[in-house]
PDB file of N, CA and C in Angstrom:
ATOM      1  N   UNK A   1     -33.295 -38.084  51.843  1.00  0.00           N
ATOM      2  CA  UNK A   1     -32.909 -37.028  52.753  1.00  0.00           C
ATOM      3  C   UNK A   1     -32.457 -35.844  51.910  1.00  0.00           C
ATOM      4  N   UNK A   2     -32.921 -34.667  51.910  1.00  0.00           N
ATOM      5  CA  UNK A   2     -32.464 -33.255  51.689  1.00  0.00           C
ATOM      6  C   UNK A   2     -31.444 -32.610  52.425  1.00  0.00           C
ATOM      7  N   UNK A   3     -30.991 -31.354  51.820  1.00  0.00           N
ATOM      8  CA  UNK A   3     -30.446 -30.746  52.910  1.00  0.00           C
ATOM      9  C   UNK A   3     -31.287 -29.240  53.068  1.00  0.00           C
ATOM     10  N   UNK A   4     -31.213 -28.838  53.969  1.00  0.00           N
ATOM     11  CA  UNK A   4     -31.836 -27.782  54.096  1.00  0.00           C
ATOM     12  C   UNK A   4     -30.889 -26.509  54.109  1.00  0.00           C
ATOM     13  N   UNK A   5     -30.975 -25.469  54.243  1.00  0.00           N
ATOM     14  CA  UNK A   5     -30.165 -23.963  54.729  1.00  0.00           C
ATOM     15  C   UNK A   5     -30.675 -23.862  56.245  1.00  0.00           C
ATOM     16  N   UNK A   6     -29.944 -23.975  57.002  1.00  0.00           N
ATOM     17  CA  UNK A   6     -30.019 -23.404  58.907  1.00  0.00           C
ATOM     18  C   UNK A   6     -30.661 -21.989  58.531  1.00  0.00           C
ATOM     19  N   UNK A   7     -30.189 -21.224  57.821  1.00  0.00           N
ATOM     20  CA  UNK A   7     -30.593 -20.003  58.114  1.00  0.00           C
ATOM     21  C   UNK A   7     -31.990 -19.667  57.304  1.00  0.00           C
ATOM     22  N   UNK A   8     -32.297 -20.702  56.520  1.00  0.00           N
ATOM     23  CA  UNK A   8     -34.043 -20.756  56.438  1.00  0.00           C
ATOM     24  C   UNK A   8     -34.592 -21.200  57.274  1.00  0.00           C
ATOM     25  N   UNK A   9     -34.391 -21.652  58.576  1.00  0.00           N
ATOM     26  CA  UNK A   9     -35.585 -22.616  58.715  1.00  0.00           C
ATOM     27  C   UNK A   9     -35.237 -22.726  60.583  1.00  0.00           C
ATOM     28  N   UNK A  10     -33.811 -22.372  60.681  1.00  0.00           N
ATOM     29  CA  UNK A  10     -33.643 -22.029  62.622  1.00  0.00           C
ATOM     30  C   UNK A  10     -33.877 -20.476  63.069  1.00  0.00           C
ATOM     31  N   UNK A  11     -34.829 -20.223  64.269  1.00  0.00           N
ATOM     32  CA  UNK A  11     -34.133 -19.322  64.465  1.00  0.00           C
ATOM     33  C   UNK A  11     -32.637 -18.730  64.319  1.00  0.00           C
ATOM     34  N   UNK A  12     -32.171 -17.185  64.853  1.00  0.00           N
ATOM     35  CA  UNK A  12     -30.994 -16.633  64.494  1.00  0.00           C
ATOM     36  C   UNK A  12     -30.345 -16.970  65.982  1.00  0.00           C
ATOM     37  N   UNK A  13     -31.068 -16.998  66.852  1.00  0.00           N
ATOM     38  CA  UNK A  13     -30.268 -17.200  68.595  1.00  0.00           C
ATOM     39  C   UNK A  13     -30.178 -19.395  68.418  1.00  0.00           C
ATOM     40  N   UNK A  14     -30.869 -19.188  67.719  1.00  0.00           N
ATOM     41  CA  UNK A  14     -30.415 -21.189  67.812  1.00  0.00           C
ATOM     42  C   UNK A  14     -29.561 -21.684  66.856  1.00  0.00           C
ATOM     43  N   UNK A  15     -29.532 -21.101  65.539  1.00  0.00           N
ATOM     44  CA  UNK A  15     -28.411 -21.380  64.748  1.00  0.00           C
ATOM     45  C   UNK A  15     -26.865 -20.779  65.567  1.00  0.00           C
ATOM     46  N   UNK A  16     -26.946 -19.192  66.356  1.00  0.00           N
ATOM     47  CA  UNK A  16     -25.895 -19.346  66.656  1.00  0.00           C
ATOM     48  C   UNK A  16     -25.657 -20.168  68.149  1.00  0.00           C
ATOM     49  N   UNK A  17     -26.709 -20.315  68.437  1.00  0.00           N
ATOM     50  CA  UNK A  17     -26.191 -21.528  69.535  1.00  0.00           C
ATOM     51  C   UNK A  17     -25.365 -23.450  68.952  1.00  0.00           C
ATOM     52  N   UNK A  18     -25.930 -23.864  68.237  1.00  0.00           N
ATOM     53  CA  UNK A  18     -25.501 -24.732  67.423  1.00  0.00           C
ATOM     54  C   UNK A  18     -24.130 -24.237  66.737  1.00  0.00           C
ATOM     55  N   UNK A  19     -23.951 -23.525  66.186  1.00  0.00           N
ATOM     56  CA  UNK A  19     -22.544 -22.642  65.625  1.00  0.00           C
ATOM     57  C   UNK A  19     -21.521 -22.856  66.678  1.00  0.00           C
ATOM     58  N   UNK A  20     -21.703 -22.689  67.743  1.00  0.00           N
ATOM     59  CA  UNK A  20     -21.237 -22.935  69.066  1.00  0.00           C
ATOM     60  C   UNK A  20     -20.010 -23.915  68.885  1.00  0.00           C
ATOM     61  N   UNK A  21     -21.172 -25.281  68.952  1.00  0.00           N
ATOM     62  CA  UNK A  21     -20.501 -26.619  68.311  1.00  0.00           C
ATOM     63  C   UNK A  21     -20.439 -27.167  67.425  1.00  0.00           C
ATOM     64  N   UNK A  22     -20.923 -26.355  66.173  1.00  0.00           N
ATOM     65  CA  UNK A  22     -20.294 -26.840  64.981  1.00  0.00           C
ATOM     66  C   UNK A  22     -20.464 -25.775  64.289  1.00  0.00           C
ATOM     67  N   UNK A  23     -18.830 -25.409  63.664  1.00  0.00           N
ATOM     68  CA  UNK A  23     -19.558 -24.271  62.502  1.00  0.00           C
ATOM     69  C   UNK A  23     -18.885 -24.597  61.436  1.00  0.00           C
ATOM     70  N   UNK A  24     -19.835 -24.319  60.038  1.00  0.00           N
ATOM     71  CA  UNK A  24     -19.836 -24.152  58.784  1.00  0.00           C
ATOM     72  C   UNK A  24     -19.550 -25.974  58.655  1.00  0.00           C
ATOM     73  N   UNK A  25     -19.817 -27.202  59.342  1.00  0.00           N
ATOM     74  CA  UNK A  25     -19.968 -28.376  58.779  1.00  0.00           C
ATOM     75  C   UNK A  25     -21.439 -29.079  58.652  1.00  0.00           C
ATOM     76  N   UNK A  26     -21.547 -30.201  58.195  1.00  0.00           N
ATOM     77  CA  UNK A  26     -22.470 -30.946  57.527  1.00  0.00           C
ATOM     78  C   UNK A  26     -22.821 -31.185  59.445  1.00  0.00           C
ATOM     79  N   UNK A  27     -24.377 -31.428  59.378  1.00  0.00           N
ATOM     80  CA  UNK A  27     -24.722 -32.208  60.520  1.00  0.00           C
ATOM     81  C   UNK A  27     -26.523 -32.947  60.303  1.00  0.00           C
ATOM     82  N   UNK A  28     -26.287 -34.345  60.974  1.00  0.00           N
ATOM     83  CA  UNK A  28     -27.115 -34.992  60.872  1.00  0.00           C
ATOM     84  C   UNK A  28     -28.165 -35.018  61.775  1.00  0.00           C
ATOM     85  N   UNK A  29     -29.204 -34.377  62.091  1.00  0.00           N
ATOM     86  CA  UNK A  29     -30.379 -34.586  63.142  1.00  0.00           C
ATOM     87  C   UNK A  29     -31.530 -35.671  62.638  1.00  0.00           C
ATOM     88  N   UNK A  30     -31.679 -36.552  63.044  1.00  0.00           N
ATOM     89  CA  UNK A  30     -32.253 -37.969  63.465  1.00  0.00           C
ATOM     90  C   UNK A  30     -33.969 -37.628  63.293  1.00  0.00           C
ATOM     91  N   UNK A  31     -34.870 -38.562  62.567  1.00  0.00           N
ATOM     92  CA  UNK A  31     -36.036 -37.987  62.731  1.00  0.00           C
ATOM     93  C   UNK A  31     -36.410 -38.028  64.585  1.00  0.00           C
ATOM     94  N   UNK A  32     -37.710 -37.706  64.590  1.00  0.00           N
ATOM     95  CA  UNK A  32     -38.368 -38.344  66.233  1.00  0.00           C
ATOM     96  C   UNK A  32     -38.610 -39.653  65.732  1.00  0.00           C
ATOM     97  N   UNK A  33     -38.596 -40.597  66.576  1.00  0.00           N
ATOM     98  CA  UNK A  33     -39.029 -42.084  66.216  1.00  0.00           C
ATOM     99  C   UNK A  33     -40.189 -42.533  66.094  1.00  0.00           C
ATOM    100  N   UNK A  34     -41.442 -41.587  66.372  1.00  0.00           N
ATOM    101  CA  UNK A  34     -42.792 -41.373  65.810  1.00  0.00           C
ATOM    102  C   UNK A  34     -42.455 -41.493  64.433  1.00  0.00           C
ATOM    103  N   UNK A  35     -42.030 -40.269  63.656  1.00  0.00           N
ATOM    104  CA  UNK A  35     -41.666 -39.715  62.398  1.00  0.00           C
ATOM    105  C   UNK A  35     -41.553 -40.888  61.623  1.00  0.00           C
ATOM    106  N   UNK A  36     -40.766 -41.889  62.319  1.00  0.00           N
ATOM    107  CA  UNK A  36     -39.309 -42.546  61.591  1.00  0.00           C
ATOM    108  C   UNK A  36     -40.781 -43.334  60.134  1.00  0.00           C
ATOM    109  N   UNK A  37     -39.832 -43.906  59.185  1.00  0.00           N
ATOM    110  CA  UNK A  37     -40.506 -44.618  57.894  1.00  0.00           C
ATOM    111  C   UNK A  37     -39.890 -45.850  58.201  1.00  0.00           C
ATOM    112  N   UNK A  38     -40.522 -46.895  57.554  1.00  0.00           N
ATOM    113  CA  UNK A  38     -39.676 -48.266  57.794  1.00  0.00           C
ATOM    114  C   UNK A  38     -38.972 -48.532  55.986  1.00  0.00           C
ATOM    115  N   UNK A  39     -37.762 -49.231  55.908  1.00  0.00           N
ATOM    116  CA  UNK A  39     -37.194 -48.665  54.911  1.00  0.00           C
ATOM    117  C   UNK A  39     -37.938 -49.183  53.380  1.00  0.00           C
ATOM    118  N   UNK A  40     -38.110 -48.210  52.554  1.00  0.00           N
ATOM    119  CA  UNK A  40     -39.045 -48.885  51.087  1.00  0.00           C
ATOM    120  C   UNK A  40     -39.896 -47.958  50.810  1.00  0.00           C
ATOM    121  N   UNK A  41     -40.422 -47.434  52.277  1.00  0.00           N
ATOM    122  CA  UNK A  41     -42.000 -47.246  52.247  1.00  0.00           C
ATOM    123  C   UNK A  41     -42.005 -45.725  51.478  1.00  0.00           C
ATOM    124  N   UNK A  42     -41.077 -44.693  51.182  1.00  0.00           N
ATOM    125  CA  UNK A  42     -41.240 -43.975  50.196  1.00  0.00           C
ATOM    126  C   UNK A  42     -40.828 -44.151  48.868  1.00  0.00           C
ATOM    127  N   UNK A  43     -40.764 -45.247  48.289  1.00  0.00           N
ATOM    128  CA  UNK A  43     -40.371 -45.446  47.199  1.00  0.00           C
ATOM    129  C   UNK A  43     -40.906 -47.210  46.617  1.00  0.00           C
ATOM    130  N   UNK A  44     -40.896 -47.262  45.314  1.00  0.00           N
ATOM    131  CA  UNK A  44     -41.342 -48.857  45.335  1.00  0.00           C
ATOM    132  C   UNK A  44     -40.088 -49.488  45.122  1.00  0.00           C
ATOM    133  N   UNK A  45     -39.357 -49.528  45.786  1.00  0.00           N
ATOM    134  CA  UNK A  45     -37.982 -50.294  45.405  1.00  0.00           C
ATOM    135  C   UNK A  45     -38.107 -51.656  46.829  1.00  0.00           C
ATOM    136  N   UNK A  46     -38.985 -51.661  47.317  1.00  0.00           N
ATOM    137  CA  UNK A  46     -39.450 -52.920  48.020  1.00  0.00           C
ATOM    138  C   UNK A  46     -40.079 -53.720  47.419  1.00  0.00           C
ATOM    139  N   UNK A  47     -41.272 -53.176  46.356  1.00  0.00           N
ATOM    140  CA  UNK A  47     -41.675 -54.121  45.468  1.00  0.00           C
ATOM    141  C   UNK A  47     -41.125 -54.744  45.161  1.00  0.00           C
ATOM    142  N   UNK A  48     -40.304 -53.995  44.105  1.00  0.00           N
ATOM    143  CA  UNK A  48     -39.503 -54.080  43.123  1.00  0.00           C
ATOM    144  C   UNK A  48     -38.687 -55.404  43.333  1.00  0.00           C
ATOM    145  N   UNK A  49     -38.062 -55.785  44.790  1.00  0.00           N
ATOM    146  CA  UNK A  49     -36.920 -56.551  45.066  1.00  0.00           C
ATOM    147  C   UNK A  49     -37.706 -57.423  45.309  1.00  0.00           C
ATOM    148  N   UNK A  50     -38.928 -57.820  45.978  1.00  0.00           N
ATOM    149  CA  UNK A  50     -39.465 -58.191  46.330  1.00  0.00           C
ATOM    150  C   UNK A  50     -40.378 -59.606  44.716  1.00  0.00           C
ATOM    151  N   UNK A  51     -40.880 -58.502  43.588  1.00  0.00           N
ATOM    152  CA  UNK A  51     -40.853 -58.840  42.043  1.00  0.00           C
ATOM    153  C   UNK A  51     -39.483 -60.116  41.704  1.00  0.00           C
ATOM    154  N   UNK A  52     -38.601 -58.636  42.027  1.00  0.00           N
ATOM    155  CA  UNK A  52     -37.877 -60.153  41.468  1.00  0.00           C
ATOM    156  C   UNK A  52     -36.880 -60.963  42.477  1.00  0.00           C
ATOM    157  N   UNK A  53     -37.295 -61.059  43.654  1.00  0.00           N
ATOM    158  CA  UNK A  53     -37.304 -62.198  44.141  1.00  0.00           C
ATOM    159  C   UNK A  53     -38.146 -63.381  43.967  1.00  0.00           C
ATOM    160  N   UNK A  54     -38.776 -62.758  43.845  1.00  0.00           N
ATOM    161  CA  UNK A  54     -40.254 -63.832  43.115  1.00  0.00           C
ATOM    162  C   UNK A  54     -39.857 -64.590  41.547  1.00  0.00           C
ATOM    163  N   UNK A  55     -39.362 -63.906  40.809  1.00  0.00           N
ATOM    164  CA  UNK A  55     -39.316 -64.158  39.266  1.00  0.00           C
ATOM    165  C   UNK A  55     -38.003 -64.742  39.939  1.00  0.00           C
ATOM    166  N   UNK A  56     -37.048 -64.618  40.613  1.00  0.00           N
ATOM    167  CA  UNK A  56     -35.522 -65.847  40.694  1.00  0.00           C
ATOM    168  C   UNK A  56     -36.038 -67.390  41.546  1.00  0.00           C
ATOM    169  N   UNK A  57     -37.149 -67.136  42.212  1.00  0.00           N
ATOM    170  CA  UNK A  57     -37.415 -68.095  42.971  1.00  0.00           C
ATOM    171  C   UNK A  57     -38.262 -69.218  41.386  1.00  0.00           C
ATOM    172  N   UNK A  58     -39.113 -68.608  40.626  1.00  0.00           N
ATOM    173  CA  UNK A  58     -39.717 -69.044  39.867  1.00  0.00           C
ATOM    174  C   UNK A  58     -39.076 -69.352  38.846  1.00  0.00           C
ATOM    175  N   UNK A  59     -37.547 -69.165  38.244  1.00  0.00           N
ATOM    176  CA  UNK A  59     -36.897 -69.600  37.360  1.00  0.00           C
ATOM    177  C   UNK A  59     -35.958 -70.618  38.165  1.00  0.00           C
ATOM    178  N   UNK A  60     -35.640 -70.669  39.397  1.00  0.00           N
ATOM    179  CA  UNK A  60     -34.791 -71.717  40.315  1.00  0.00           C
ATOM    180  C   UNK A  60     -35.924 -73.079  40.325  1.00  0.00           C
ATOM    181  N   UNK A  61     -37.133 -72.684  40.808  1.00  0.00           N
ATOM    182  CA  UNK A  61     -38.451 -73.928  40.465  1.00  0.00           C
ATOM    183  C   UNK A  61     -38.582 -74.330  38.839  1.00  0.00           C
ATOM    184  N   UNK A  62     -37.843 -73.651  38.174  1.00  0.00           N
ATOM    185  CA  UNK A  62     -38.056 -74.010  36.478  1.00  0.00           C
ATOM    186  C   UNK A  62     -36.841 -74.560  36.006  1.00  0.00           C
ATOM    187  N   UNK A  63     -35.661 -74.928  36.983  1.00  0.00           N
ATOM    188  CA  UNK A  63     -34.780 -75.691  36.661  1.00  0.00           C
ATOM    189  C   UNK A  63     -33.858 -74.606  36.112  1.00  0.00           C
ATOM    190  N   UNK A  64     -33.762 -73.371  36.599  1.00  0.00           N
ATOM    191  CA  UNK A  64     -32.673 -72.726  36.701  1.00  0.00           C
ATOM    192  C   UNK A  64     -30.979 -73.026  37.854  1.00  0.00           C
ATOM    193  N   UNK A  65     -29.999 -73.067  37.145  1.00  0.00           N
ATOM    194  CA  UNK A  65     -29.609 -73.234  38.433  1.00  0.00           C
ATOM    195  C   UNK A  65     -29.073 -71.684  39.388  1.00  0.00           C
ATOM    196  N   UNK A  66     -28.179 -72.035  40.514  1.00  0.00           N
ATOM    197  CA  UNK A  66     -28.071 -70.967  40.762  1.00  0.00           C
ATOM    198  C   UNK A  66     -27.037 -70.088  40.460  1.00  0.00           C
ATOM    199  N   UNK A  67     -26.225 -70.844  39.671  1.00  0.00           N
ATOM    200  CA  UNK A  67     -25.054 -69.996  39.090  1.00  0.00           C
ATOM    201  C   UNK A  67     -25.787 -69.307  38.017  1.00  0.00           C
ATOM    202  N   UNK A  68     -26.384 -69.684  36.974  1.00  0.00           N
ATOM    203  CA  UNK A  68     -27.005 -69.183  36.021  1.00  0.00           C
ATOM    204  C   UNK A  68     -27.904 -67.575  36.083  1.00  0.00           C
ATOM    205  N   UNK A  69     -28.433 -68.132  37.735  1.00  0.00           N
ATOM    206  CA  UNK A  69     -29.537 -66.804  38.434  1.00  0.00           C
ATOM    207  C   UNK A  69     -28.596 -66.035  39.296  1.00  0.00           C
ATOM    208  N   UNK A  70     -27.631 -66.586  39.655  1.00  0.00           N
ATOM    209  CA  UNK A  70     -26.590 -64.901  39.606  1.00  0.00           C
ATOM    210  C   UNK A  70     -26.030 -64.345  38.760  1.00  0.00           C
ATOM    211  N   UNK A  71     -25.585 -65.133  37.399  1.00  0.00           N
ATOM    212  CA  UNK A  71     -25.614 -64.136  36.325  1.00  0.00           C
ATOM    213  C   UNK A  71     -26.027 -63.265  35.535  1.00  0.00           C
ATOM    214  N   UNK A  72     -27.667 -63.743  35.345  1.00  0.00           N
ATOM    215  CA  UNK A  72     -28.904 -63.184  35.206  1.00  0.00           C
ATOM    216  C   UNK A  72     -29.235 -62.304  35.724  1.00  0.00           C
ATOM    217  N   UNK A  73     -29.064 -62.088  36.795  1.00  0.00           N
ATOM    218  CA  UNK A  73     -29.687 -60.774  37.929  1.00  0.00           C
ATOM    219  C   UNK A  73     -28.811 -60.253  38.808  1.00  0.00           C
ATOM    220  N   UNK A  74     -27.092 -60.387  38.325  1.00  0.00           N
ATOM    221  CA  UNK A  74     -26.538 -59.856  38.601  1.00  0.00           C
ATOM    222  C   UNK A  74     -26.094 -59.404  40.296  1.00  0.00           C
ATOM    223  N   UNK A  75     -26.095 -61.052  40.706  1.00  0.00           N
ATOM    224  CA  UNK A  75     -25.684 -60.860  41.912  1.00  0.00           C
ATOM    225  C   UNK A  75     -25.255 -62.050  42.530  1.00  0.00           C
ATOM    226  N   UNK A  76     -24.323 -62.111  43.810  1.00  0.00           N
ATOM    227  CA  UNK A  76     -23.611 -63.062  44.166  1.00  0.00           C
ATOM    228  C   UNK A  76     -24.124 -64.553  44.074  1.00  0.00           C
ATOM    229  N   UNK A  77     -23.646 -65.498  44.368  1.00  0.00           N
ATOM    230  CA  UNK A  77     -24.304 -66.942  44.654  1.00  0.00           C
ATOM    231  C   UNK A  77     -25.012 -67.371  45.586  1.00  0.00           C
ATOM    232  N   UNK A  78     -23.871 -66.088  47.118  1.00  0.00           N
ATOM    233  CA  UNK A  78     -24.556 -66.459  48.488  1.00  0.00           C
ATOM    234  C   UNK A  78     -26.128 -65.227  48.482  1.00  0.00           C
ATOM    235  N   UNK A  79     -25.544 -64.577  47.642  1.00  0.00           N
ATOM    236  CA  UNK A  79     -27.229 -63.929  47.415  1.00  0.00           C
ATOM    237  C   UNK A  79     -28.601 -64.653  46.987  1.00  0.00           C
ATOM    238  N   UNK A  80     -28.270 -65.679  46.019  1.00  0.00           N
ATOM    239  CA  UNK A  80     -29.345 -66.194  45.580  1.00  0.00           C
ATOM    240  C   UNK A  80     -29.545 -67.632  46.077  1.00  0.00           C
ATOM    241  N   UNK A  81     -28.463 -67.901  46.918  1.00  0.00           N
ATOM    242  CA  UNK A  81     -28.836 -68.864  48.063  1.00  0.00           C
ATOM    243  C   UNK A  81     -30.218 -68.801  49.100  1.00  0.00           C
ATOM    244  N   UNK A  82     -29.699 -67.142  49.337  1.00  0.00           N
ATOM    245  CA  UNK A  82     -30.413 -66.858  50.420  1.00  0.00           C
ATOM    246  C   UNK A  82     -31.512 -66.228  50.078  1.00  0.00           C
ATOM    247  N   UNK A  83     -32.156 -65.818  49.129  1.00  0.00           N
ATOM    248  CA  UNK A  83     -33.541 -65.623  48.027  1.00  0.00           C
ATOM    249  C   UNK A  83     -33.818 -66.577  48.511  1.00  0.00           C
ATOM    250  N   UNK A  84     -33.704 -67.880  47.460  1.00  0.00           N
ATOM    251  CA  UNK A  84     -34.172 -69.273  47.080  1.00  0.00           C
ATOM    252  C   UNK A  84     -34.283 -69.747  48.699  1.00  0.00           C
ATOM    253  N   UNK A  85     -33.673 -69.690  49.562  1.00  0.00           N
ATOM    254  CA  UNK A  85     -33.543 -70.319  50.787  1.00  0.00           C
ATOM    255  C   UNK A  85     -35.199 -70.003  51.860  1.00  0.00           C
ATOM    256  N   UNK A  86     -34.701 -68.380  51.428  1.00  0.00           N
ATOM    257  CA  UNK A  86     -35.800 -68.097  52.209  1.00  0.00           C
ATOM    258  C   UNK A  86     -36.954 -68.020  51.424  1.00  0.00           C
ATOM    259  N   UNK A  87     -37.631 -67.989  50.319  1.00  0.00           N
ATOM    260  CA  UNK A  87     -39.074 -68.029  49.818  1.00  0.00           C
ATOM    261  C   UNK A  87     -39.151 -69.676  49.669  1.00  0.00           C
ATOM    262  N   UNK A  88     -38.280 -70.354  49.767  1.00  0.00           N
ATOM    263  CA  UNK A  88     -38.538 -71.944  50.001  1.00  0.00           C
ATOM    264  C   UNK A  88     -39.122 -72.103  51.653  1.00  0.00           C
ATOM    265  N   UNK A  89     -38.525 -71.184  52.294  1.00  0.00           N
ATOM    266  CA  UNK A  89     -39.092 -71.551  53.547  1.00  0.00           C
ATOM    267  C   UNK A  89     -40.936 -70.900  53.513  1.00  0.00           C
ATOM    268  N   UNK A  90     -40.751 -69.760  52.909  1.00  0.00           N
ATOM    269  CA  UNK A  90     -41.943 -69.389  52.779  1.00  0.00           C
ATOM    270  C   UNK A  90     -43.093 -69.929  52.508  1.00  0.00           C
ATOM    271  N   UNK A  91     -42.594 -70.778  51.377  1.00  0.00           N
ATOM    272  CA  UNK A  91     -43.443 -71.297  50.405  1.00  0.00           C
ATOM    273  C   UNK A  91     -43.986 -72.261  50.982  1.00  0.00           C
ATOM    274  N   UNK A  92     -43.050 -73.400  51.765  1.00  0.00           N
ATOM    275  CA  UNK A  92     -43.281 -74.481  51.960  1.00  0.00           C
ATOM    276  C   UNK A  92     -43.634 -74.599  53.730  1.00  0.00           C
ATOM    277  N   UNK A  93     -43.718 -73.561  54.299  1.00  0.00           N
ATOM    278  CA  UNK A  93     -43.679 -73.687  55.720  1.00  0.00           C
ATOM    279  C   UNK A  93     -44.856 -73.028  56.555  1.00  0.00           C
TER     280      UNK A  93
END
C-alpha cells in the first residue's frame, strides 16, 4: 500500500468535502472487492513459506525433531507442529 497526496489525485470540491470529516489525518479507503488480491499474490513470499514449509516437513521425515526445526527456522514449536501437522495431512490424505 502507498500513500498518495488528495490533492493530486481528488477533485478540489471532493477533497474539501472529505475535509469536512477529516482534516489533515491519515485515512484508509478499502479496495472494490473486484480489485481486492488474495494475500502473496504480489510478491513471492507465498512461495517462499510455502519452500520452506516443504524443506521443515522434509527434515521432520529425515528424523529431525521438532525442537531442533524451531531452532533452525526460527520459530515456535506450536508453529512447526502445525507445518508438520498439516503437510502430513496433505501428504498422506
Amino acid at each position: 500500500m502507498s500513500y498518495k497526496k488528495a490533492t493530486h489525485i481528488l477533485p478540489r470540491e471532493l477533497l474539501e468535502k472529505v475535509q469536512e470529516y477529516i482534516d489533515g489525518e491519515f485515512i484508509y479507503i478499502p479496495r472494490i472487492s473486484d480489485n481486492k488480491k488474495v494475500w502473496g499474490a504480489s510478491t513471492s513470499t507465498r512461495q517462499e513459506l510455502k519452500d520452506r514449509n516443504t524443506n521443515i516437513y522434509a527434515d521432520y521425515l529425515a528424523g529431525a525433531s521438532m525442537e531442533v526445526l524451531a531452532e533452525k527456522y526460527f520459530l515456535s514449536l506450536k508453529s512447526i507442529q502445525r507445518i508438520v501437522g498439516q503437510l502430513k495431512k496433505e501428504n498422506n490424505g
